[in-house]
Protein backbone atom coordinates (compact mmCIF):
# COMPACT_ATOMS: atom_id res chain seq x y z
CA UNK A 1 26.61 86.66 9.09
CA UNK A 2 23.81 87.53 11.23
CA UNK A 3 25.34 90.49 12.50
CA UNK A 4 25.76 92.07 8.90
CA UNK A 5 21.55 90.62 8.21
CA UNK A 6 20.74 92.92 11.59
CA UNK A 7 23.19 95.85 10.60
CA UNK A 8 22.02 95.71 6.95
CA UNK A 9 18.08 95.52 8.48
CA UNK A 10 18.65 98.21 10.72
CA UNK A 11 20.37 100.65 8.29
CA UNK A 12 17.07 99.69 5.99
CA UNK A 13 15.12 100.48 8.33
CA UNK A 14 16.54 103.98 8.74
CA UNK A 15 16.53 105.22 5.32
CA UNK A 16 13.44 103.13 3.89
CA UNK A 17 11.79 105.32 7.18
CA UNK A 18 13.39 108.46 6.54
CA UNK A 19 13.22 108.35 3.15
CA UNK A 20 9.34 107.97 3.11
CA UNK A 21 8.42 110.37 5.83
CA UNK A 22 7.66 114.15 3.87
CA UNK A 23 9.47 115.25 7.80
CA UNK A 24 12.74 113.79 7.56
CA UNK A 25 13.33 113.70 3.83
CA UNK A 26 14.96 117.05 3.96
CA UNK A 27 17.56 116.27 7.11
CA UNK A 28 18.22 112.88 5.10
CA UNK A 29 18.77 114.22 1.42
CA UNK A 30 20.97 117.03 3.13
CA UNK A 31 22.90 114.86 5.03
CA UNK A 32 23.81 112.29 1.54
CA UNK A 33 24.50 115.92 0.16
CA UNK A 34 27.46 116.24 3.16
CA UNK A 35 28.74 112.53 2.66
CA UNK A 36 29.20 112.79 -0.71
CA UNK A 37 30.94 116.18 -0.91
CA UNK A 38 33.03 114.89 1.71
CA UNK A 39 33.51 111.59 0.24
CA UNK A 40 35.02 113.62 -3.00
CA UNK A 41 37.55 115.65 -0.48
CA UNK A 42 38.77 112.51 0.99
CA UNK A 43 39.50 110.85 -2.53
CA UNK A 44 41.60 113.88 -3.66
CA UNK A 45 43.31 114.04 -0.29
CA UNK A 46 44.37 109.94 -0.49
CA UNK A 47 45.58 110.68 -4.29
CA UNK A 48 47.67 113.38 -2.92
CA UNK A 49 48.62 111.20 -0.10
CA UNK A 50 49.49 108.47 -2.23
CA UNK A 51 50.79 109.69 -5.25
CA UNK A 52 53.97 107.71 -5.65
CA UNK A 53 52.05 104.29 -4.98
CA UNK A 54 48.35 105.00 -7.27
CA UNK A 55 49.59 103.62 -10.79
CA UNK A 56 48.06 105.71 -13.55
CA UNK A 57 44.94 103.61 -14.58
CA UNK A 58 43.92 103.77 -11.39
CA UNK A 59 44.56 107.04 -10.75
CA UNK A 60 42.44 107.96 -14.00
CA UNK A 61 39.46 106.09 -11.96
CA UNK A 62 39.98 107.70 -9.12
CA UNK A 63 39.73 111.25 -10.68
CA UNK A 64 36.12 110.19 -12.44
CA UNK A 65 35.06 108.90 -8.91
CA UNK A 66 35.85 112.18 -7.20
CA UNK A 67 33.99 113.94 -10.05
CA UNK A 68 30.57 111.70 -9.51
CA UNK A 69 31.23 112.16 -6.04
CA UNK A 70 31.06 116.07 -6.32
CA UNK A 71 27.57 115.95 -8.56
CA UNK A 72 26.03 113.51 -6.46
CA UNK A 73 26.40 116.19 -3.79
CA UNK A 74 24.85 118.64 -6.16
CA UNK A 75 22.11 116.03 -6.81
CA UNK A 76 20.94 115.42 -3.22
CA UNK A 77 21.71 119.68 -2.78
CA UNK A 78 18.78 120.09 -5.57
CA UNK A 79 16.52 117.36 -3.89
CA UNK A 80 17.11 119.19 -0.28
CA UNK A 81 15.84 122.69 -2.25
CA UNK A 82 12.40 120.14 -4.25
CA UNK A 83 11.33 119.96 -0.33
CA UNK A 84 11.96 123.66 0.07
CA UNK A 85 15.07 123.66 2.10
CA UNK A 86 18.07 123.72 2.01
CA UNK A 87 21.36 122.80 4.32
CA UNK A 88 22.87 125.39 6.62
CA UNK A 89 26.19 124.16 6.30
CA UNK A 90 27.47 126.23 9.18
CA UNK A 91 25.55 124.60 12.02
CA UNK A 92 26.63 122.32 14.17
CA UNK A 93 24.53 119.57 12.79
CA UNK A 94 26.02 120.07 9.50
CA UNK A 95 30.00 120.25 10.68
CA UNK A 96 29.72 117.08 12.93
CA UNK A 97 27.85 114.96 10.09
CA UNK A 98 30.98 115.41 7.86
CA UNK A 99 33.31 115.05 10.37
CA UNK A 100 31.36 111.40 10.83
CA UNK A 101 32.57 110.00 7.19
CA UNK A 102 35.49 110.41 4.41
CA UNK A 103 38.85 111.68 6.18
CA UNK A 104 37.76 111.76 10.04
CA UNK A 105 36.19 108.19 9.38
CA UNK A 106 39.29 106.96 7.90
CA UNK A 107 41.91 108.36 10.21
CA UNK A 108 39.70 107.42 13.62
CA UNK A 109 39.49 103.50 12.40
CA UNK A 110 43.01 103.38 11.34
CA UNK A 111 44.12 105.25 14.39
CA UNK A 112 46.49 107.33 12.09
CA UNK A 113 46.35 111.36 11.86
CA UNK A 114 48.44 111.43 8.72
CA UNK A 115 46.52 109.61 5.62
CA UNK A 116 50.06 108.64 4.28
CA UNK A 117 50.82 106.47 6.88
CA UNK A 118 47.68 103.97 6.34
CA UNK A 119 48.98 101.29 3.38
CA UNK A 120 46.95 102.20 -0.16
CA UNK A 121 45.00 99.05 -0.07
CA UNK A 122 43.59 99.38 3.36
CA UNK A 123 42.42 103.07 1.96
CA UNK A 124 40.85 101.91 -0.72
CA UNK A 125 38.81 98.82 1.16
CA UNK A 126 37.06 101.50 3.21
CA UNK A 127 36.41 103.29 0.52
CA UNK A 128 34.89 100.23 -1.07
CA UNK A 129 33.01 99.05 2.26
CA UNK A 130 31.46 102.92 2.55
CA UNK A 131 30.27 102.71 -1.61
CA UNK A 132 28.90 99.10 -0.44
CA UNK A 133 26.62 100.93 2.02
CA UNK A 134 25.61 103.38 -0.40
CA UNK A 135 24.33 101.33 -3.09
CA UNK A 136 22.09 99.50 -0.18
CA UNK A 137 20.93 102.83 0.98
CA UNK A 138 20.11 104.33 -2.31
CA UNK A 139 18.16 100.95 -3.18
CA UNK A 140 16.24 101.22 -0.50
CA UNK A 141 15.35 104.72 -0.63
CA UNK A 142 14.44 104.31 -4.01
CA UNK A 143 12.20 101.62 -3.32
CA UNK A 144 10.53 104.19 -0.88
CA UNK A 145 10.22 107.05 -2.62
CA UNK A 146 6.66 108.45 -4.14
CA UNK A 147 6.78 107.95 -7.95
CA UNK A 148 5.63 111.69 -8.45
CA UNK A 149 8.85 112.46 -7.29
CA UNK A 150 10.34 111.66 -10.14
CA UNK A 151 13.18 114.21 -10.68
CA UNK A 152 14.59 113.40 -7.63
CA UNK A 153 13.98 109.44 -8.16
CA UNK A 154 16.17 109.80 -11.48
CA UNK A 155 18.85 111.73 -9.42
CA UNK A 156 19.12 108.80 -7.30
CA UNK A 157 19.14 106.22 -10.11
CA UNK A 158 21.53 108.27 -11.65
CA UNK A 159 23.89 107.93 -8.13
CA UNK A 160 22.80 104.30 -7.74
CA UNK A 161 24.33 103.35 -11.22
CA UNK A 162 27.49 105.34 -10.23
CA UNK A 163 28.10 103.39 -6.78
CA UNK A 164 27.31 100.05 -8.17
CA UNK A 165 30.32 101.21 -10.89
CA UNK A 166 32.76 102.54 -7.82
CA UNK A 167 32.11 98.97 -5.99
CA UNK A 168 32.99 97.26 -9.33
CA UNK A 169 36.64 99.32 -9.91
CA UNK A 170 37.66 99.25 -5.93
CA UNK A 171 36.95 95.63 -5.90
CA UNK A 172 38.90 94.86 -9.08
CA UNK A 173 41.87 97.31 -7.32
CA UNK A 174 42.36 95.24 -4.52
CA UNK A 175 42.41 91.75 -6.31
CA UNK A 176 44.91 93.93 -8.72
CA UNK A 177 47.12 95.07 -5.72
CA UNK A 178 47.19 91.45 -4.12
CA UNK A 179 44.36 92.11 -1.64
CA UNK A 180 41.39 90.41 -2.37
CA UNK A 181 40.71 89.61 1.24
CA UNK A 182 40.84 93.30 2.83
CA UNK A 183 37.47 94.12 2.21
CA UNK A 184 35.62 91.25 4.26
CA UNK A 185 38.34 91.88 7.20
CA UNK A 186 37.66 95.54 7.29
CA UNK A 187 33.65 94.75 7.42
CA UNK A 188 34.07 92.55 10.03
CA UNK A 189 36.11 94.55 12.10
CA UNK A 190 33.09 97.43 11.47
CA UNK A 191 30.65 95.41 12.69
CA UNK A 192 32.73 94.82 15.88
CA UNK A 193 32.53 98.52 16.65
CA UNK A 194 29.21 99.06 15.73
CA UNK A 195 27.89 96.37 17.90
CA UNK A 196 29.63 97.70 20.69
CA UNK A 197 27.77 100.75 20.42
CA UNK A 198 24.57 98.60 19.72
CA UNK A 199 22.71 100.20 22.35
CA UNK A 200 23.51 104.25 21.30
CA UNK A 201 22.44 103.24 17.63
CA UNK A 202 19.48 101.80 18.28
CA UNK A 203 18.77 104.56 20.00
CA UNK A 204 19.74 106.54 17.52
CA UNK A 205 17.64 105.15 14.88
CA UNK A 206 14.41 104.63 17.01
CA UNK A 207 14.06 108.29 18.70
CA UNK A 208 11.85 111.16 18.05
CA UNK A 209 12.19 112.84 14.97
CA UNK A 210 12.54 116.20 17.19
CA UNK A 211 15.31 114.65 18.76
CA UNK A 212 17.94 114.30 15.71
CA UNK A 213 19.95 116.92 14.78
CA UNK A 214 18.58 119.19 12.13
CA UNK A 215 21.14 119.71 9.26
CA UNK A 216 18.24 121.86 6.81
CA UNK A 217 16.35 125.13 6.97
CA UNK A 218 13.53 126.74 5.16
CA UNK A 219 14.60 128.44 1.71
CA UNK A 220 12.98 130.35 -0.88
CA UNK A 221 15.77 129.15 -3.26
CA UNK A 222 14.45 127.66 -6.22
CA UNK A 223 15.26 123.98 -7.19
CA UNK A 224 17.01 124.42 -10.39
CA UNK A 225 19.21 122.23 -12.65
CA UNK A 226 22.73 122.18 -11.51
């Protein structure tokens, strides 16, 4: 327990910071934009993996998750241009933050290079764990952000209310599927591996803005309605 307090204080830490700071808003706004077009990829690619084992009402949740997943990309796309900038999705930056969540995340923890081979369930928990982190980071950078910004506030409501929903359906699927339990075993075993690279995330979320890598660049692209 109080390794998930001092995970759960530093990851607050990190976005309440980021999100407040006019500097880093961009780079973190572009970099929820990545995660969650990613996170929509990896969905599809696990129903296509797992076809023959997703009965059809969950399937049918599935499909509206990959959907929010796709606009809430759009969302944090439109609050990357409101700081005039937007994400050069070609850089470096921008390839290795992807590769960081959603498939590559997945296959690295379950040691596994074909999705197929990892059992449904155990797809599904780290799904759940990853929308568990989300709806802590949104809260938080909610609670951060300037009330004048108020389109991109209801953006992020608008996200919030749709990970608090994804949390509620993946939890149900695994107490449906007989595996109630997964979730807590997978957290745990994250917070193993993150605390053995204690020291290089710390690091990480301590250092000099200048230091981080830069996912955004300047644009004359208007912020309109997507």
């Amino acid at each position: 327990m109080l390794k998930r307090l001092l995970l759960a204080g530093l990851s607050g830490y990190f976005y309440g910071k980021s999100a407040s700071d006019p500097r880093q808003r961009p780079n973190l706004f572009a970099s929820l934009a990545l995660q969650e077009a990613e996170g929509s990829r990896t969905l599809e690619k696990i129903r296509t993996a797992k076809a023959d084992e997703i009965p059809a009402w969950l399937d049918e949740l599935m499909q509206r998750h990959i959907q929010d997943e796709s606009r809430h990309a759009r969302i944090f796309d439109r609050a990357v241009a409101y700081e005039g900038c937007e994400i050069d999705q070609e850089s470096q930056a921008a390839i290795s933050a992807m590769d960081s969540v959603g498939e590559g995340s997945l296959k690295r923890f379950h040691q596994r290079e074909d999705l197929a081979e990892v059992p449904l369930a155990n797809l599904l928990a780290g799904i759940l764990v990853a929308e568990e982190a989300g709806v802590r980071a949104f809260r938080t950078i909610l609670h951060v952000l300037p009330e004048s910004m108020q389109q991109t506030r209801t953006g992020v409501e608008s996200v919030l209310r749709d990970e608090e929903r994804h949390v509620r359906y993946l939890s149900d699927a695994l107490n449906t599927l007989g595996e109630p339990r997964l979730a807590e075993k997978l957290r745990r075993g994250i917070e193993e591996r993150v605390f053995n690279d204690f020291e290089k995330i710390l690091k990480h979320l301590v250092e000099r803005n200048q230091k981080r890598p830069v996912l955004t660049r300047a644009s004359s692209r208007p912020a309109t309605l997507v």
